[in-house]
C-alpha atoms as a PDB file:
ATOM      1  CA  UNK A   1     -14.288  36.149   0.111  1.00  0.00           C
ATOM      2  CA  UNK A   2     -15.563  33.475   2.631  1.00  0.00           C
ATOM      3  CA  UNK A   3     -13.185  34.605   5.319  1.00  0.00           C
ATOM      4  CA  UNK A   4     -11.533  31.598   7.453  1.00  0.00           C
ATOM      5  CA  UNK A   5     -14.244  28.553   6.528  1.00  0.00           C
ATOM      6  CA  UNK A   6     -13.298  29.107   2.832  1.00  0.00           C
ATOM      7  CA  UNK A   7      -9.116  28.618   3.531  1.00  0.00           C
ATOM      8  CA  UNK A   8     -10.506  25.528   5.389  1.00  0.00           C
ATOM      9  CA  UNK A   9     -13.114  23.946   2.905  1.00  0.00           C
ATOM     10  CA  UNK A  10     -11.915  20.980   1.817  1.00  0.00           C
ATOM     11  CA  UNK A  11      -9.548  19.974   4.098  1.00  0.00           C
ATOM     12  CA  UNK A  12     -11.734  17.235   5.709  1.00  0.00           C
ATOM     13  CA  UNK A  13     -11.514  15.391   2.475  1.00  0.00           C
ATOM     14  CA  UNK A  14      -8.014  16.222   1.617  1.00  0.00           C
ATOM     15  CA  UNK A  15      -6.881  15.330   5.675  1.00  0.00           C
ATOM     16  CA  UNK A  16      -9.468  11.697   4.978  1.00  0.00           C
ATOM     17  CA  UNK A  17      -6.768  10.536   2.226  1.00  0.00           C
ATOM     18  CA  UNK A  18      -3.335  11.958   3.969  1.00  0.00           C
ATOM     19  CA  UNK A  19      -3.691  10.866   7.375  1.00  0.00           C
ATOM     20  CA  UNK A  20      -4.000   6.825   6.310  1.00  0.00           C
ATOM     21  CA  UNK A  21      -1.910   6.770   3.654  1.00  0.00           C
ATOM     22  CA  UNK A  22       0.701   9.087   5.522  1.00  0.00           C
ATOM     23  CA  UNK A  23       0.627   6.235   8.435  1.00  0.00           C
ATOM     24  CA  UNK A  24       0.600   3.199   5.999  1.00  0.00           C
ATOM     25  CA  UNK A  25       3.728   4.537   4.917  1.00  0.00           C
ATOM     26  CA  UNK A  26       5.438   5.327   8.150  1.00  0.00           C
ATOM     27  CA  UNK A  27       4.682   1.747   9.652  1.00  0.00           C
ATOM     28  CA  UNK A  28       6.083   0.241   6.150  1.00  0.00           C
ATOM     29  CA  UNK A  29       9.284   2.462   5.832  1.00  0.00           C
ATOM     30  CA  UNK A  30       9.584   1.492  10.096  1.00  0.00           C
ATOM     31  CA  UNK A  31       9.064  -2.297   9.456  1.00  0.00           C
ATOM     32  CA  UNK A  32      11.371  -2.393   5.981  1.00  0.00           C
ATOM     33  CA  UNK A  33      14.243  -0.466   8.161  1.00  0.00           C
ATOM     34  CA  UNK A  34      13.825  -2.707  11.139  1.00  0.00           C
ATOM     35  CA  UNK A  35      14.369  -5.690   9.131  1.00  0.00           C
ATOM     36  CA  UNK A  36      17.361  -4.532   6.927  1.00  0.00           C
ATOM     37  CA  UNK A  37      19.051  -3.576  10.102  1.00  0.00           C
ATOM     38  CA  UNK A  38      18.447  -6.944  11.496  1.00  0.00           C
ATOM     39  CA  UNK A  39      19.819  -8.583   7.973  1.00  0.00           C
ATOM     40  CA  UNK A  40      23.500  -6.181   8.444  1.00  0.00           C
ATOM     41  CA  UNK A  41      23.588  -7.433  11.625  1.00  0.00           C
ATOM     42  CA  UNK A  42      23.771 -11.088  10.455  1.00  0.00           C
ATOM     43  CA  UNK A  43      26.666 -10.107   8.283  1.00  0.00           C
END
């Protein structure tokens, strides 16, 4: 057993891939909402 470093090994690489692609998809889903909302507000 590695105690507490060996639940966390890994996670720098693992947090390195989430983090961006987590926000790329927030500011997408935000900007895609934004403009469908503008486009039922037309009709």
């Amino acid at each position: 057993f590695e105690g507490i470093r060996g639940f966390y090994r890994g996670i720098t690489p693992s947090l390195a891939k989430n983090i961006p692609a987590a926000s790329i998809t927030f500011v997408v889903y935000e900007k895609v909402y934004s403009l469908l909302r503008s486009t039922q507000d037309i009709n």
